[in-house]
N, C-alpha and C. Protein backbone atom coordinates (compact mmCIF):
# COMPACT_ATOMS: atom_id res chain seq x y z
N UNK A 1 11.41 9.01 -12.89
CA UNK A 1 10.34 8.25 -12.26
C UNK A 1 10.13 6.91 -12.95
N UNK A 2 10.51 6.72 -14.60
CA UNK A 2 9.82 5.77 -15.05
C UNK A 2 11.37 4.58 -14.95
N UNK A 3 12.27 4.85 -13.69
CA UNK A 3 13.30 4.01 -13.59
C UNK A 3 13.53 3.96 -12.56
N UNK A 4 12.69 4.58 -11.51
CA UNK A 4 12.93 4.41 -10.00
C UNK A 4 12.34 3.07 -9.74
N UNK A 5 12.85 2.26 -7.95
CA UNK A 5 12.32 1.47 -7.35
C UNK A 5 11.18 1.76 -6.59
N UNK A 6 10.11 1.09 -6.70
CA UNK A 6 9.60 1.09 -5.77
C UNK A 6 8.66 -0.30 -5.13
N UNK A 7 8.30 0.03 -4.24
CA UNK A 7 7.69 -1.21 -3.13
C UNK A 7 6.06 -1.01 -3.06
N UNK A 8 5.38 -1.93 -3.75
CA UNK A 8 3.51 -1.24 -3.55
C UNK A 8 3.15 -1.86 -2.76
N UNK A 9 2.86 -1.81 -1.34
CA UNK A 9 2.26 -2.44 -0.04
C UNK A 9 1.06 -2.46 -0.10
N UNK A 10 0.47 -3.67 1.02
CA UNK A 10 -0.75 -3.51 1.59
C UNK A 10 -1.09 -4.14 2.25
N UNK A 11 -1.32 -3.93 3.94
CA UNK A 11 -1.41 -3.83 4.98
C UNK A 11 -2.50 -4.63 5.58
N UNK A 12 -3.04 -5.85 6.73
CA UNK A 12 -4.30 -5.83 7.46
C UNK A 12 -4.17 -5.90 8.34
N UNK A 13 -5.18 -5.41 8.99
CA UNK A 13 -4.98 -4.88 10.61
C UNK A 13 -6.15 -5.84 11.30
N UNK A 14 -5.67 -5.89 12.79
CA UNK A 14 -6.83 -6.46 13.64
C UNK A 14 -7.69 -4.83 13.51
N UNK A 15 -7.96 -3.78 13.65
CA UNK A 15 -8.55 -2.61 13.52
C UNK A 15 -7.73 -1.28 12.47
N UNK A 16 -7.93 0.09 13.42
CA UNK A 16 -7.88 0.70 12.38
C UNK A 16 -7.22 1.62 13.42
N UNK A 17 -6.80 1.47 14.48
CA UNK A 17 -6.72 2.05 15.31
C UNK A 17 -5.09 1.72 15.63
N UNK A 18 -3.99 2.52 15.52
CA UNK A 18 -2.80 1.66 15.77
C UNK A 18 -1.63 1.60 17.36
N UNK A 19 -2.51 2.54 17.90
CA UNK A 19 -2.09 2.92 19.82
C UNK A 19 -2.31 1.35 19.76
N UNK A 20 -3.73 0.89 19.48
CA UNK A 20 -4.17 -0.36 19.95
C UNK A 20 -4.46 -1.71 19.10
N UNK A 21 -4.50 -1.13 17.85
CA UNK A 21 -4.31 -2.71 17.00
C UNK A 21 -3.20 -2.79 16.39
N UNK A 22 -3.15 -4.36 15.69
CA UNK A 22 -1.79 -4.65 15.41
C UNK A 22 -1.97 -5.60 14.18
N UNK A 23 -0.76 -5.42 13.41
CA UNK A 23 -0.77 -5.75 12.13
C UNK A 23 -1.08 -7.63 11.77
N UNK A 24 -2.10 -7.93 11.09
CA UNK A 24 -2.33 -9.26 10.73
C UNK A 24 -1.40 -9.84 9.92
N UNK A 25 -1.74 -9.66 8.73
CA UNK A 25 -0.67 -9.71 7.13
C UNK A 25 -0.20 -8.37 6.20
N UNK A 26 1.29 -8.75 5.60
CA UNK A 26 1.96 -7.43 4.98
C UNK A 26 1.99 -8.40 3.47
N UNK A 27 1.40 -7.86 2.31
CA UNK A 27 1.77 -8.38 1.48
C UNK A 27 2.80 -7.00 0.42
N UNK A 28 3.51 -7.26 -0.67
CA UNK A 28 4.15 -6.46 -0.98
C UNK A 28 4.76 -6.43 -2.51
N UNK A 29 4.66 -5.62 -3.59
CA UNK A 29 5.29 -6.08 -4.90
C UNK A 29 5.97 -5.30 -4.85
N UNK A 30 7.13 -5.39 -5.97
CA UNK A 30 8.31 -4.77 -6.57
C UNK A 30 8.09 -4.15 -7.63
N UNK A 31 8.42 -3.04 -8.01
CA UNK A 31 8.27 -2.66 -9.40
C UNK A 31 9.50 -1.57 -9.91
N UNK A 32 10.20 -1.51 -11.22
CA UNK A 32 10.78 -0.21 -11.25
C UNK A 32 10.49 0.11 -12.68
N UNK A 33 10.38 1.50 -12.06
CA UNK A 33 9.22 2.46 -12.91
C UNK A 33 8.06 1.62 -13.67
N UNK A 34 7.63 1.39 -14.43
CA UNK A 34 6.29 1.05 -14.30
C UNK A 34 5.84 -0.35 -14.72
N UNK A 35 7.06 -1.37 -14.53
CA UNK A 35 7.31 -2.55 -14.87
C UNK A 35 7.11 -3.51 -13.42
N UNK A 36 6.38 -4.01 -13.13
CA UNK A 36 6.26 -5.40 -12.08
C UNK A 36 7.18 -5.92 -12.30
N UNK A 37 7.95 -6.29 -11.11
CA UNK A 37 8.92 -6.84 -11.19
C UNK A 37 8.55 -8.81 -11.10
N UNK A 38 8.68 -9.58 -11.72
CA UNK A 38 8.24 -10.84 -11.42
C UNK A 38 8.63 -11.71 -10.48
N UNK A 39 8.60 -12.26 -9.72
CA UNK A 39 9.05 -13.30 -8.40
C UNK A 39 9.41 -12.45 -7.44
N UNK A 40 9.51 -10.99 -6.98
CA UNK A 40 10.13 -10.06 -5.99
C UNK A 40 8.43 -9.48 -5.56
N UNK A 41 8.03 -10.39 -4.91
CA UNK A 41 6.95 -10.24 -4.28
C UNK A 41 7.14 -10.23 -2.54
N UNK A 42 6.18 -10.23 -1.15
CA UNK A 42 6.41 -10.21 -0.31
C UNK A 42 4.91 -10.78 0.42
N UNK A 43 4.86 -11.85 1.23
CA UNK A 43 3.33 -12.03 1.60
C UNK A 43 3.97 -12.84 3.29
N UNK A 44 3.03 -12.27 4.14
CA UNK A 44 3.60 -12.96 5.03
C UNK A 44 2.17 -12.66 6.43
N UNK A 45 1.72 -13.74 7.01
CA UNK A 45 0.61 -13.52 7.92
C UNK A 45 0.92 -13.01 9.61
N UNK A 46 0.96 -12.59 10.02
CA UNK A 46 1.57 -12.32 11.66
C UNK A 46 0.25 -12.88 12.69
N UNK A 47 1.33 -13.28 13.59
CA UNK A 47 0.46 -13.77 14.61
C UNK A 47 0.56 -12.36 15.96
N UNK A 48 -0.98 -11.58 16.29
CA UNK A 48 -0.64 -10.10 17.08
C UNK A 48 -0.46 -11.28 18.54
N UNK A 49 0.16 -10.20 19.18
CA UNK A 49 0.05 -9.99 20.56
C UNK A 49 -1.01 -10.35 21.18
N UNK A 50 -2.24 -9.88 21.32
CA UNK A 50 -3.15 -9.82 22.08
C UNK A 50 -4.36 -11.11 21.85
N UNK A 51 -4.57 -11.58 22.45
CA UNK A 51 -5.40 -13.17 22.16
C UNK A 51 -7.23 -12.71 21.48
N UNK A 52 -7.64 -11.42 22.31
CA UNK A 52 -9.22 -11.28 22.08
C UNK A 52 -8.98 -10.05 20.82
N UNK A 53 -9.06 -10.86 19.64
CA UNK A 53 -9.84 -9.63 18.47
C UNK A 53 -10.67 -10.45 17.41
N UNK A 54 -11.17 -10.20 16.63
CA UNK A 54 -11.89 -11.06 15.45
C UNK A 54 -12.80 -9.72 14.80
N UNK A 55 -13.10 -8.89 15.29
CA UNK A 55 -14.22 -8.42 14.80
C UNK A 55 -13.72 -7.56 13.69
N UNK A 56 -12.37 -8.01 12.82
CA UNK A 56 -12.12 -7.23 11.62
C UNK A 56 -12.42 -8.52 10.63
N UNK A 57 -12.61 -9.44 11.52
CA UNK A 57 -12.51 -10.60 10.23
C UNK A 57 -13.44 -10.82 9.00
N UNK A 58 -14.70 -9.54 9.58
CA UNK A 58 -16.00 -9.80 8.19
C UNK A 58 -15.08 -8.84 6.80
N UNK A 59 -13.74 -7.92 7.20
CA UNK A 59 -13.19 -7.30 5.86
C UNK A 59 -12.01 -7.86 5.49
N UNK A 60 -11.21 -8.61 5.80
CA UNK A 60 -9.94 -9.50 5.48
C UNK A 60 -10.31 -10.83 5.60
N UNK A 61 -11.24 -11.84 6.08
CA UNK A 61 -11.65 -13.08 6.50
C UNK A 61 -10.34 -13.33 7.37
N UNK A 62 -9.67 -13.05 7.31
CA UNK A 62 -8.66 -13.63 8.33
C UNK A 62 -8.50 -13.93 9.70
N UNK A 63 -9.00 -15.27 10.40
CA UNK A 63 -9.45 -15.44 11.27
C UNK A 63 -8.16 -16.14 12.80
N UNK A 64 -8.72 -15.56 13.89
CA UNK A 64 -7.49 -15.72 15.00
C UNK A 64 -6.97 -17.23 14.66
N UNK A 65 -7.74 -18.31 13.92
CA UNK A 65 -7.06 -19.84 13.93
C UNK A 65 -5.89 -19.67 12.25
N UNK A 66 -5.86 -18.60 11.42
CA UNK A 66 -5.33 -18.14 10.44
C UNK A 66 -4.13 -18.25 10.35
N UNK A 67 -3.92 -17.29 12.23
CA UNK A 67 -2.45 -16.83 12.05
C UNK A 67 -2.27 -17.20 13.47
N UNK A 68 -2.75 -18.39 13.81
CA UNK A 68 -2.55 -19.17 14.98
C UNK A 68 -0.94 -19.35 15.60
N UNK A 69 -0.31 -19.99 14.25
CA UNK A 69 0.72 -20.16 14.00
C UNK A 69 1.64 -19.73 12.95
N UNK A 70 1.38 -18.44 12.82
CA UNK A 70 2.16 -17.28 12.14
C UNK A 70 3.18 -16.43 13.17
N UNK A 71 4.50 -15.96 12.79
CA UNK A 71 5.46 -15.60 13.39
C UNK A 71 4.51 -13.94 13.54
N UNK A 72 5.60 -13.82 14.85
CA UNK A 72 4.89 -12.43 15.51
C UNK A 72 5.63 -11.26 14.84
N UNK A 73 5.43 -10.30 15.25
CA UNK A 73 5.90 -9.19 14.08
C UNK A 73 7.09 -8.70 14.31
N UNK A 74 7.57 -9.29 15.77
CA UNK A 74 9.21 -9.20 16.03
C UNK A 74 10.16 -10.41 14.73
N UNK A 75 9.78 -10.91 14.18
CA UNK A 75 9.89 -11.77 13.34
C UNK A 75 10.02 -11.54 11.87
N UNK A 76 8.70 -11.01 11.50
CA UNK A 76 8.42 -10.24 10.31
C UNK A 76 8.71 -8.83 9.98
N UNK A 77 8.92 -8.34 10.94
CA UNK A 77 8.87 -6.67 10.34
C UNK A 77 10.50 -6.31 9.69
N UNK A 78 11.15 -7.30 10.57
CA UNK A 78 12.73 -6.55 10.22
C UNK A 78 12.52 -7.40 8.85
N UNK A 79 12.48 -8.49 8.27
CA UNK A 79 12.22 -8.90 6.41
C UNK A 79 11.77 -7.81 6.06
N UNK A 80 10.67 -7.11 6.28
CA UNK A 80 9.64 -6.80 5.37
C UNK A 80 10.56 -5.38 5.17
N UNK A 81 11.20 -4.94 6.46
CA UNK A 81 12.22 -3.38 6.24
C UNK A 81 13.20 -3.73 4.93
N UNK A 82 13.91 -4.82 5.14
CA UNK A 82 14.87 -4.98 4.36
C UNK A 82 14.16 -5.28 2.90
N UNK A 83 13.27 -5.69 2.86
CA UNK A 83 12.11 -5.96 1.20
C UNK A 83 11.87 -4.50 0.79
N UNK A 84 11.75 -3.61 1.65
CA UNK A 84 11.42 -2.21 1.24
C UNK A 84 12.50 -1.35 0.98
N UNK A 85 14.03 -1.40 1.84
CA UNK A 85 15.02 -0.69 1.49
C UNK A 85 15.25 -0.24 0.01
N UNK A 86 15.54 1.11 0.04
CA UNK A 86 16.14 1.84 -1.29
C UNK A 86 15.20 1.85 -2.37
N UNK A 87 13.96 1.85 -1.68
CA UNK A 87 13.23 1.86 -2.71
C UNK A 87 11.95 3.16 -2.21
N UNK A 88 10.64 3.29 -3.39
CA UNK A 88 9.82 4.47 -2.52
C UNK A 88 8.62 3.41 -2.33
N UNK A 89 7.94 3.90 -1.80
CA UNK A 89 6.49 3.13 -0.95
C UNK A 89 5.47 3.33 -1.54
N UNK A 90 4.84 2.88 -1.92
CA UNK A 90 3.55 3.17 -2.66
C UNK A 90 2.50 2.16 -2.16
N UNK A 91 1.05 2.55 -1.93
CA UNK A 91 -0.04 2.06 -1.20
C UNK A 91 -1.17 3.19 -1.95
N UNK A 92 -2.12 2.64 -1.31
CA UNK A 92 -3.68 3.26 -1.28
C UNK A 92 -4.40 3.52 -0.06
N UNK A 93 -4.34 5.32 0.31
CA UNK A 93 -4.71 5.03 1.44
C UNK A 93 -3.38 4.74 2.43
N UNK A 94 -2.29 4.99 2.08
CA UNK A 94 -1.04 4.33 2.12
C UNK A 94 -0.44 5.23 3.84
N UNK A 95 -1.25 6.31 4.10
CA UNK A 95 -1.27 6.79 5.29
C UNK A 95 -1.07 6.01 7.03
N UNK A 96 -2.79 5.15 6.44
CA UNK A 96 -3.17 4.43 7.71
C UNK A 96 -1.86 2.82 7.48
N UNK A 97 -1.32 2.30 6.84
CA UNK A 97 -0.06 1.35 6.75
C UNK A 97 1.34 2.24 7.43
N UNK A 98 1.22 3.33 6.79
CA UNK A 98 2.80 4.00 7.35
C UNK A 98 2.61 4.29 9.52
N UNK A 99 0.91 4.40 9.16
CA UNK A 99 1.40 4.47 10.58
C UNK A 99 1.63 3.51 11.57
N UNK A 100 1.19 2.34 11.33
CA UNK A 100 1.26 1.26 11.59
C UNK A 100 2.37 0.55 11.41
N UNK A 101 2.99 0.83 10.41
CA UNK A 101 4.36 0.17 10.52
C UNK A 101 5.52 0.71 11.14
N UNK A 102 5.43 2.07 11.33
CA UNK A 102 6.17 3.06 11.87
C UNK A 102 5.87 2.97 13.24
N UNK A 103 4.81 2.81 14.04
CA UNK A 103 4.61 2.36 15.07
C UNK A 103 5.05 0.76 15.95
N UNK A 104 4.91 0.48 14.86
CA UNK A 104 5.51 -1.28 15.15
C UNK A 104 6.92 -1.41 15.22
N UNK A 105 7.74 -0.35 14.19
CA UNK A 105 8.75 -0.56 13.85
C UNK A 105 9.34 0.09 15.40
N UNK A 106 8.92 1.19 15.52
CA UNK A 106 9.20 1.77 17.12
C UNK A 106 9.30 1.05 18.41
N UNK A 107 8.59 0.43 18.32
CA UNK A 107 7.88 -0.23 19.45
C UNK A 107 8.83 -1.59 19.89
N UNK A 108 9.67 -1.59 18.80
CA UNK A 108 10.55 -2.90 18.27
C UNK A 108 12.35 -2.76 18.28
N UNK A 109 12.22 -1.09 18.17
CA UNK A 109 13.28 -0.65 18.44
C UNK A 109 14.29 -0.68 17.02
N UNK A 110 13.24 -0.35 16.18
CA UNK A 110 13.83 -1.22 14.40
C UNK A 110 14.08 0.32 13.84
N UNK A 111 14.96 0.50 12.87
CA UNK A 111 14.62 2.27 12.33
C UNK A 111 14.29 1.84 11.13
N UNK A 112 12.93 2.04 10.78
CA UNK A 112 12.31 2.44 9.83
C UNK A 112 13.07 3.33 8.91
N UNK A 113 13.60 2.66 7.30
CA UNK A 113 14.13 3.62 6.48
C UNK A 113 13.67 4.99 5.78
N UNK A 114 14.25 5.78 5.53
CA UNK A 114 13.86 7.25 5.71
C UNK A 114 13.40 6.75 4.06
N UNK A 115 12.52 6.94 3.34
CA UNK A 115 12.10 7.20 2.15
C UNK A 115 10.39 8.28 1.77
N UNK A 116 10.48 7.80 0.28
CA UNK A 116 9.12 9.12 0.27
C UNK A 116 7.88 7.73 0.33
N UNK A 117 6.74 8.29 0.37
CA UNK A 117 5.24 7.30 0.59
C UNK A 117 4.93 8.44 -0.74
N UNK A 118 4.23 7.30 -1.48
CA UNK A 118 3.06 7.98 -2.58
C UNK A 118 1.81 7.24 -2.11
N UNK A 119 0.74 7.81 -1.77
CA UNK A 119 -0.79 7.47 -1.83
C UNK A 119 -1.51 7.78 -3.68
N UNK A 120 -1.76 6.12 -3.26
CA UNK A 120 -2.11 6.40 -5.11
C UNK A 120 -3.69 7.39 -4.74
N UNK A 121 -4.16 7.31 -3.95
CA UNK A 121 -5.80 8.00 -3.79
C UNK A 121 -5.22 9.32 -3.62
N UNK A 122 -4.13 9.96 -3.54
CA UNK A 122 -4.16 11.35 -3.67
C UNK A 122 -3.44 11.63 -5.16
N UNK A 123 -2.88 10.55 -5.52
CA UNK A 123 -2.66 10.66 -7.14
C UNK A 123 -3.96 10.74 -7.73
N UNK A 124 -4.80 10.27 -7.38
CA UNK A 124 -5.67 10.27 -8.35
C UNK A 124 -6.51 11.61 -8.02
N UNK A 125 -6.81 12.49 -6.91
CA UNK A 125 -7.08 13.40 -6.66
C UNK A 125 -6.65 14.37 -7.65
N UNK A 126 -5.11 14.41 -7.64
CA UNK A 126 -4.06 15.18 -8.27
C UNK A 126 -4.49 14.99 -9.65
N UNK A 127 -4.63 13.75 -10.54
CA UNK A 127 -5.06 14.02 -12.08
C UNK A 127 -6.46 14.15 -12.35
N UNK A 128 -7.38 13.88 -11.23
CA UNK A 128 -8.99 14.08 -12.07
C UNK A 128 -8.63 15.89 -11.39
N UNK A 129 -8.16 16.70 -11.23
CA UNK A 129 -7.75 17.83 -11.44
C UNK A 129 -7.24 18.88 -12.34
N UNK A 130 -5.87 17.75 -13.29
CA UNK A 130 -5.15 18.05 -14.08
C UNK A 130 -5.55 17.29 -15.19
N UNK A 131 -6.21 16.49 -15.10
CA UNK A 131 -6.52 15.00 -16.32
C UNK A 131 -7.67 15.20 -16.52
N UNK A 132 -8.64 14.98 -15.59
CA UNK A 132 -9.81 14.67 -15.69
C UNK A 132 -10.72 13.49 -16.28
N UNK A 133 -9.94 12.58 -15.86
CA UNK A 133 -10.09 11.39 -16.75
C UNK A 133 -10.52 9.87 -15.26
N UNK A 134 -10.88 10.68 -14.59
CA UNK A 134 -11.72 9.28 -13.32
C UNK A 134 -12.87 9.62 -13.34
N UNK A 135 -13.22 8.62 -12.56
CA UNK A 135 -15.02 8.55 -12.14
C UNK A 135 -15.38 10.15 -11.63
N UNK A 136 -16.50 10.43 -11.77
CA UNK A 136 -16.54 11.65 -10.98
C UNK A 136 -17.02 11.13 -9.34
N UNK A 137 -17.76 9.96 -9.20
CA UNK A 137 -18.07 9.49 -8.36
C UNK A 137 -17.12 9.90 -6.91
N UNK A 138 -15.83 9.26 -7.46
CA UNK A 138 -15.01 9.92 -6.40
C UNK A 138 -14.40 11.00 -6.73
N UNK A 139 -14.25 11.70 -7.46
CA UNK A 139 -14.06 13.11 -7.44
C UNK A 139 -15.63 13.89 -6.42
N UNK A 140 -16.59 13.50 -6.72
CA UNK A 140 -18.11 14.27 -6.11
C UNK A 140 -17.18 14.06 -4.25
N UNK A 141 -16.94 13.02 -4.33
CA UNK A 141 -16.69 12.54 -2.22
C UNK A 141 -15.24 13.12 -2.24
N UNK A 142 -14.89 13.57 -3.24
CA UNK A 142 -13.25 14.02 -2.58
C UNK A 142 -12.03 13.14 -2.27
N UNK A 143 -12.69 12.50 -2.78
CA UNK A 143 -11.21 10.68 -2.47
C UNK A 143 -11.91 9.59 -3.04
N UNK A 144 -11.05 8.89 -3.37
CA UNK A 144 -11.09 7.90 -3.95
C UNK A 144 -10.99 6.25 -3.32
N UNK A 145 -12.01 5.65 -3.42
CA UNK A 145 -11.69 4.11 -2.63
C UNK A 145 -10.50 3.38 -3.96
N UNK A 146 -10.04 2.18 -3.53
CA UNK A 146 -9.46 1.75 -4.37
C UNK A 146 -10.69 0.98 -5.49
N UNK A 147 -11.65 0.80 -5.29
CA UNK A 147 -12.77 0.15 -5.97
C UNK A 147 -12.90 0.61 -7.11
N UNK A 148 -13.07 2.15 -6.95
CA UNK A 148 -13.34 3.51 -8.02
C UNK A 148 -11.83 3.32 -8.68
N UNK A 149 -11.08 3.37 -8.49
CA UNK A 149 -9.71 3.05 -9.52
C UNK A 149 -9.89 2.23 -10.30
N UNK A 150 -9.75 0.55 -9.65
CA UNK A 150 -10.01 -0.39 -10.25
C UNK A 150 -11.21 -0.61 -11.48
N UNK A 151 -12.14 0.23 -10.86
CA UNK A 151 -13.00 0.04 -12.09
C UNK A 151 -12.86 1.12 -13.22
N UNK A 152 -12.36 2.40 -12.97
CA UNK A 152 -11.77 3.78 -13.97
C UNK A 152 -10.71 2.64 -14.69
N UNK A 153 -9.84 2.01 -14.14
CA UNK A 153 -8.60 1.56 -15.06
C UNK A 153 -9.25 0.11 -15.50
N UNK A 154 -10.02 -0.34 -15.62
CA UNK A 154 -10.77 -1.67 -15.96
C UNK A 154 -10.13 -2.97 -14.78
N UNK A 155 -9.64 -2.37 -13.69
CA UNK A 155 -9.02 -3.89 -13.61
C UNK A 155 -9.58 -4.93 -12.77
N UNK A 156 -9.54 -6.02 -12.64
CA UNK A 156 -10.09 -7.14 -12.02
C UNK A 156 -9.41 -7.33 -11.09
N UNK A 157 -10.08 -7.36 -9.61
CA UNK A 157 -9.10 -7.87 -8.45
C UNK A 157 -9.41 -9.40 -8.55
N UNK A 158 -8.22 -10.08 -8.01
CA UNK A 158 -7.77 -11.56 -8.01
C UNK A 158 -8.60 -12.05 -6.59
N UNK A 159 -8.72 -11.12 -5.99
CA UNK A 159 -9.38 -10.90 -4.50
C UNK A 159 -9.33 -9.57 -3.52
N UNK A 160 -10.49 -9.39 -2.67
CA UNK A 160 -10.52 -8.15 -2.06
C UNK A 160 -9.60 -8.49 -0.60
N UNK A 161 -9.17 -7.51 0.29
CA UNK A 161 -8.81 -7.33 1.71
C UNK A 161 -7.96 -8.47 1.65
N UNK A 162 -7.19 -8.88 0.95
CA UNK A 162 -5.97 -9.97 0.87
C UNK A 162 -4.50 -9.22 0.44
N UNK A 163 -3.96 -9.10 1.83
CA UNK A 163 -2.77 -8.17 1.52
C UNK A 163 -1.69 -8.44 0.38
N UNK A 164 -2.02 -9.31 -0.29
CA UNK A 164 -0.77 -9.59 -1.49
C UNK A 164 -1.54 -9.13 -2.88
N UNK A 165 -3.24 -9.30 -2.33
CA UNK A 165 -3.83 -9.38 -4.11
C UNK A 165 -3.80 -7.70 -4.11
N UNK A 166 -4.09 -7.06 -3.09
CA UNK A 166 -4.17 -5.69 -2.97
C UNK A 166 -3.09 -5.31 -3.40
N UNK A 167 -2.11 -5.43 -2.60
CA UNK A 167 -0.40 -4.82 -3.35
C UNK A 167 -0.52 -4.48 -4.47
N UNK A 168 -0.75 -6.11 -5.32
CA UNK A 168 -1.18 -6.15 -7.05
C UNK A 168 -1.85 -5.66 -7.86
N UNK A 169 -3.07 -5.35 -7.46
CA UNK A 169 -4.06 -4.59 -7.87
C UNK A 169 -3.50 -2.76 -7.69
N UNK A 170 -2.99 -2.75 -6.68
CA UNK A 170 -2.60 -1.28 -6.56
C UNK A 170 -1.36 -1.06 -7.26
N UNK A 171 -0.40 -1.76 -7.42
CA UNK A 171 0.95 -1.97 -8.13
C UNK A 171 0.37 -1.92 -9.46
N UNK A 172 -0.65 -2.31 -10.05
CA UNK A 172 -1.53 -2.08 -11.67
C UNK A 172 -2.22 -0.64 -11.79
N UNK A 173 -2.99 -0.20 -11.12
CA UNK A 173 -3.16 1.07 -10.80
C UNK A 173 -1.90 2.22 -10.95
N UNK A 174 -0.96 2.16 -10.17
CA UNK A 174 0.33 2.60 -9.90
C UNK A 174 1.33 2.67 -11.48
N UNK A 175 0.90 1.90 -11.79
CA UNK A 175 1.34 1.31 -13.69
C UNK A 175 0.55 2.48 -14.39
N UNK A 176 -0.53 3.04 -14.83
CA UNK A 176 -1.30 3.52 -15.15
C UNK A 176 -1.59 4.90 -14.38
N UNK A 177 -1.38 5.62 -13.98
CA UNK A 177 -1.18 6.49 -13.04
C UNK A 177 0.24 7.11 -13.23
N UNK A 178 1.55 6.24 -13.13
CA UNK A 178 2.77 6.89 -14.15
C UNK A 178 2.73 7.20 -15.16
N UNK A 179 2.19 6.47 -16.22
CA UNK A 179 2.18 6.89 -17.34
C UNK A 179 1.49 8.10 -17.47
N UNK A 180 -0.14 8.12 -17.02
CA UNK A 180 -0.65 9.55 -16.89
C UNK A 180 0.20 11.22 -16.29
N UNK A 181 1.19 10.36 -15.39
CA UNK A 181 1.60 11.79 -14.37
C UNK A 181 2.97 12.06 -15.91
N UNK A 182 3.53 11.51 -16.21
CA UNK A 182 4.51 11.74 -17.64
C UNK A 182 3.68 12.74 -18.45
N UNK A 183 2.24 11.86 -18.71
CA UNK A 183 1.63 12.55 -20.04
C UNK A 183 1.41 14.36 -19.43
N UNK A 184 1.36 14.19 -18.01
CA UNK A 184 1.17 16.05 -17.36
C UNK A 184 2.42 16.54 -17.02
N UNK A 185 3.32 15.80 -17.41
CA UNK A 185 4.79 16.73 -17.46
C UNK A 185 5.33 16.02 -16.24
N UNK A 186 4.91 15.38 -15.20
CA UNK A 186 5.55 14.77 -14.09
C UNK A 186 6.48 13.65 -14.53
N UNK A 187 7.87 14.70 -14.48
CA UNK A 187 8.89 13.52 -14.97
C UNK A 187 9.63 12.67 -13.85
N UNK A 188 9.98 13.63 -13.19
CA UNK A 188 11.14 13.21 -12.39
C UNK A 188 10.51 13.12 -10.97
N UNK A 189 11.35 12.63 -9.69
CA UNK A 189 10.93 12.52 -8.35
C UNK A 189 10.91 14.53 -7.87
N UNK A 190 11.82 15.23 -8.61
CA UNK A 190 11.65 16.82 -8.00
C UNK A 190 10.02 17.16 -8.37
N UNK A 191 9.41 16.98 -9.73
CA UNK A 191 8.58 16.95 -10.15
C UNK A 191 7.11 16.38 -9.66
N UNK A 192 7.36 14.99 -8.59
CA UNK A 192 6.59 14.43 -8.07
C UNK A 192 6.36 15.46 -6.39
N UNK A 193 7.46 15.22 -6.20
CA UNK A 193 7.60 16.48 -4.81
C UNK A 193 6.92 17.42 -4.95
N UNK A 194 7.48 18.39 -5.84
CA UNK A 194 6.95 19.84 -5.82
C UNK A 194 5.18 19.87 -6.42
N UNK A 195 4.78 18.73 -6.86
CA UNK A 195 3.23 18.31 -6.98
C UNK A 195 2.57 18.15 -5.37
N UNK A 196 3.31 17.67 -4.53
CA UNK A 196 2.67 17.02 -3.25
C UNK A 196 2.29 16.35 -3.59
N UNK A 197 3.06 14.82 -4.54
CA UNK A 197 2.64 13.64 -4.42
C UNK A 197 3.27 12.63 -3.48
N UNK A 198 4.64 13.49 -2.98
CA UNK A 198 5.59 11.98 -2.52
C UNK A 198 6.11 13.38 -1.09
């Protein structure tokens, strides 16, 4: 694990809903095993399909004149596949992105590469279990926002609902979170599996 690739995404949507909304901006870091990789980053804004949405813009600010003139996601998605190849996926919450991209990617006629997804919010489920070392805050609700991480691991976001600072912030999280799953014996990717992390 502490020499694998992986890709830490993060996703904004015109909604939350993916039959019917469609992806704004994909931002994306590199890392292998628990090292950021430097300049192998990924940020890119999409312009959707559909002309009437805005009402996500009070949680990303990202507004329809934003990505006025941003390439559409027939454009972006096949980069962003090839930015992710051979590597594993990692997000927060990393559920509601896979479906969305997996939907897009469909819809596009693109094959989405077969790899594993880690949700760092069910990692962290998994060690305030075995660790016991997060907020109880989100242990009391049963999941974890990325907020409650950030502040358990001290870290400072650069900015909120900005798909590249998020990546980063979760790609730091993701840093800290390996090292913990080592210190509980989680060495290897069989090890991550047979946990139900990946």
């Amino acid at each position: 694990m502490l020499e694998l690739p992986y890709t830490v995404l993060d996703a904004e949507m015109t909604g939350l809903d993916p039959a019917y909304d469609e992806l704004l901006a994909l931002g994306a870091v590199r890392m292998v095993g628990p090292r950021i990789v430097l300049g192998e980053t990924f940020y890119r804004l999409i312009r959707p399909e559909r002309e009437h949405w805005g009402q996500s813009v009070v949680i990303h600010g990202i507004r329809p004149v934003d990505v006025a003139a941003a390439p559409p996601i027939h454009e972006v998605l096949p980069e962003f596949v090839r930015f992710c190849a051979g590597t594993i996926l990692v997000g927060h919450g990393v559920e509601v992105d896979r479906r969305f991209l997996e939907g897009a990617a469909s819809r596009l006629g693109l094959s989405w590469p077969k790899t594993l997804w880690i949700d760092t919010g069910r990692v962290a489920r998994w060690l305030t279990t075995h660790h016991g070392a997060l907020p109880e805050a989100g242990a009391d609700r049963g999941r974890f926002c990325l907020e409650d991480l950030l502040a358990a691991y001290e870290i400072e976001p650069p900015a909120r609902h900005h798909a590249l600072a998020d990546a980063y912030v979760t790609a730091l999280v993701w840093q800290r979170q390996l090292t913990e799953l080592f210190a509980e014996g989680i060495h290897t990717l069989r090890d991550l599996r047979l946990a139900g992390l990946a």
